[in-house]
Protein backbone atom coordinates (compact mmCIF):
# COMPACT_ATOMS: atom_id res chain seq x y z
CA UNK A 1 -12.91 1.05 6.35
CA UNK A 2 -11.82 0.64 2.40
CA UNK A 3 -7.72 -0.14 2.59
CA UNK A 4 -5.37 -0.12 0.03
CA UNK A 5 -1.68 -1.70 0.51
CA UNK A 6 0.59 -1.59 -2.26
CA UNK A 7 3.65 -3.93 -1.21
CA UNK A 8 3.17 -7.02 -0.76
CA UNK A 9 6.46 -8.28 1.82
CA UNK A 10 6.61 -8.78 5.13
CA UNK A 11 4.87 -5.57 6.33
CA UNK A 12 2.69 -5.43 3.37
CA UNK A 13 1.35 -9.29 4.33
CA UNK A 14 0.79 -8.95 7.44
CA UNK A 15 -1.34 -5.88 7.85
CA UNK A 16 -3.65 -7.25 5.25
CA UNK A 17 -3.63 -10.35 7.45
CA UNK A 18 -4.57 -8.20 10.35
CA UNK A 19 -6.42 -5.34 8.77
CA UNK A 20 -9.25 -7.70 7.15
CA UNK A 21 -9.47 -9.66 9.99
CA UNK A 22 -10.63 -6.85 11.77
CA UNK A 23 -13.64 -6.33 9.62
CA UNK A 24 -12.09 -4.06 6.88
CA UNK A 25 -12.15 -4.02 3.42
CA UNK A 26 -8.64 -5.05 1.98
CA UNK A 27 -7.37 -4.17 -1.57
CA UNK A 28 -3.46 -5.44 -1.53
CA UNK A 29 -1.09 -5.21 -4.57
CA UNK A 30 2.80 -5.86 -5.25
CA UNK A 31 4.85 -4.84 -8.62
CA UNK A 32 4.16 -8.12 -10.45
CA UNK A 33 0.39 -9.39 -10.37
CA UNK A 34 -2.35 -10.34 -8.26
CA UNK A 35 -1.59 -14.01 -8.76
CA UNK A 36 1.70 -13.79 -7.44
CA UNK A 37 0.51 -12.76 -3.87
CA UNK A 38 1.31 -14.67 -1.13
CA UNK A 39 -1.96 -16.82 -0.01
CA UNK A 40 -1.35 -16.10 3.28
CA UNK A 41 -2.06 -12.05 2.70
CA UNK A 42 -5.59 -12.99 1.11
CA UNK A 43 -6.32 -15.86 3.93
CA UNK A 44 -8.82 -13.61 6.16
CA UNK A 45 -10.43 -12.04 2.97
CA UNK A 46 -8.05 -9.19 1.72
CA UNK A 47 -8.28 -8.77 -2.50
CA UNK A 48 -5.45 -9.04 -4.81
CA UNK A 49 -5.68 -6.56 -7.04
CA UNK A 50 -3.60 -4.53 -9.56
CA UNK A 51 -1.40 -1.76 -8.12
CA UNK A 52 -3.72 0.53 -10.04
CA UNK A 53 -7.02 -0.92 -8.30
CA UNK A 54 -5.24 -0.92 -4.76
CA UNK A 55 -5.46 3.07 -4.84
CA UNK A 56 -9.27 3.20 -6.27
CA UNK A 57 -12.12 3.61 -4.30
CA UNK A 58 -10.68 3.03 -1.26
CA UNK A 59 -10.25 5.76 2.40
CA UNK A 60 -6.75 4.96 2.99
CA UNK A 61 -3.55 3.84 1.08
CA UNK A 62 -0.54 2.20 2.73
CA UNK A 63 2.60 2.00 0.68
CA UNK A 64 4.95 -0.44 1.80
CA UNK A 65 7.41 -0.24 -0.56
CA UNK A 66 10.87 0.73 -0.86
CA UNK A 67 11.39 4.35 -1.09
CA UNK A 68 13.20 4.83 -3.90
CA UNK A 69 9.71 3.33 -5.69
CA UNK A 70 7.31 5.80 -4.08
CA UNK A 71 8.37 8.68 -6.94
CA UNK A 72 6.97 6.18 -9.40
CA UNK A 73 3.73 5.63 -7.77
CA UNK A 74 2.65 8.88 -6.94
CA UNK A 75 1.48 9.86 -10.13
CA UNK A 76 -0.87 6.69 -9.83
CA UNK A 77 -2.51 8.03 -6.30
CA UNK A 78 -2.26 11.53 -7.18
CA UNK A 79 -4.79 10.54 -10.35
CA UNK A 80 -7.20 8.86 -8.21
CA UNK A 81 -7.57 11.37 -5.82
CA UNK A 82 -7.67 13.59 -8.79
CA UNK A 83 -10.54 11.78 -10.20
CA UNK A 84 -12.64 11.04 -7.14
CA UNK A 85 -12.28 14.69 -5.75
CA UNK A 86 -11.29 13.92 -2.40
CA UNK A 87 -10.75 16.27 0.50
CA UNK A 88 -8.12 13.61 2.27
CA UNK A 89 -5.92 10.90 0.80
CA UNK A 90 -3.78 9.19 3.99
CA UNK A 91 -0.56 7.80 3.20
CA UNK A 92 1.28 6.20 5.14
CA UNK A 93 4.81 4.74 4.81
CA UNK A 94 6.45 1.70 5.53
CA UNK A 95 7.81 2.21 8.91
CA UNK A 96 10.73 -0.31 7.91
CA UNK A 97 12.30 2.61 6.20
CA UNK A 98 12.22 5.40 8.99
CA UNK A 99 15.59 5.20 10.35
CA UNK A 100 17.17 5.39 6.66
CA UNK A 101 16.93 8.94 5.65
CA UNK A 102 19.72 10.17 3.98
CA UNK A 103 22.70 11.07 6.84
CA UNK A 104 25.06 13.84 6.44
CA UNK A 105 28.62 13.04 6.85
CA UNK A 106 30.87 14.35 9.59
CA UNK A 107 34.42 15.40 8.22
């Protein structure tokens, strides 16, 4: 399978780590550049790539980034799946983030 993981921390590194060495094909990207990716991320054949490239040509996209960022990059994987006409784009979200939705306050 074609994976692309924008976010490069903790999460980020270690799926690539664990995604690639299962056999797939590994795209990952953080906010700065390709050369600033941790070696580790790339050490069982994952790509560092632009953020940009991360989305392209790939069957899923995992963003795991904070999610006050995602508004920013949605424009970015709505125009690839734009372009490439596809019937399913799968994002999924950092799971480090679930349990910090916005909580109303109790008076």
């Amino acid at each position: 399978m074609r994976i692309g993981i924008v976010g490069a921390g903790n999460i980020g590194k270690t799926l690539s780590h664990k995604l690639s060495a299962a056999g797939h094909d590994v795209k990952i990207a953080n906010s700065r550049s390709p050369q600033t990716i941790d070696p580790e991320a790339l050490s069982t054949g994952a790509r560092a790539v632009e953020a940009a490239d991360a989305v392209r040509d790939v069957e899923v996209v995992i963003l795991s980034i904070p999610l006050n960022r995602m508004p920013a990059f949605a424009s970015t994987v709505r125009g690839t799946a734009r372009r490439r006409r596809r019937r399913h784009l799968e994002l999924l979200p950092d799971a480090r983030w679930a349990d910090r939705s916005p909580r109303r306050r109790r008076n």
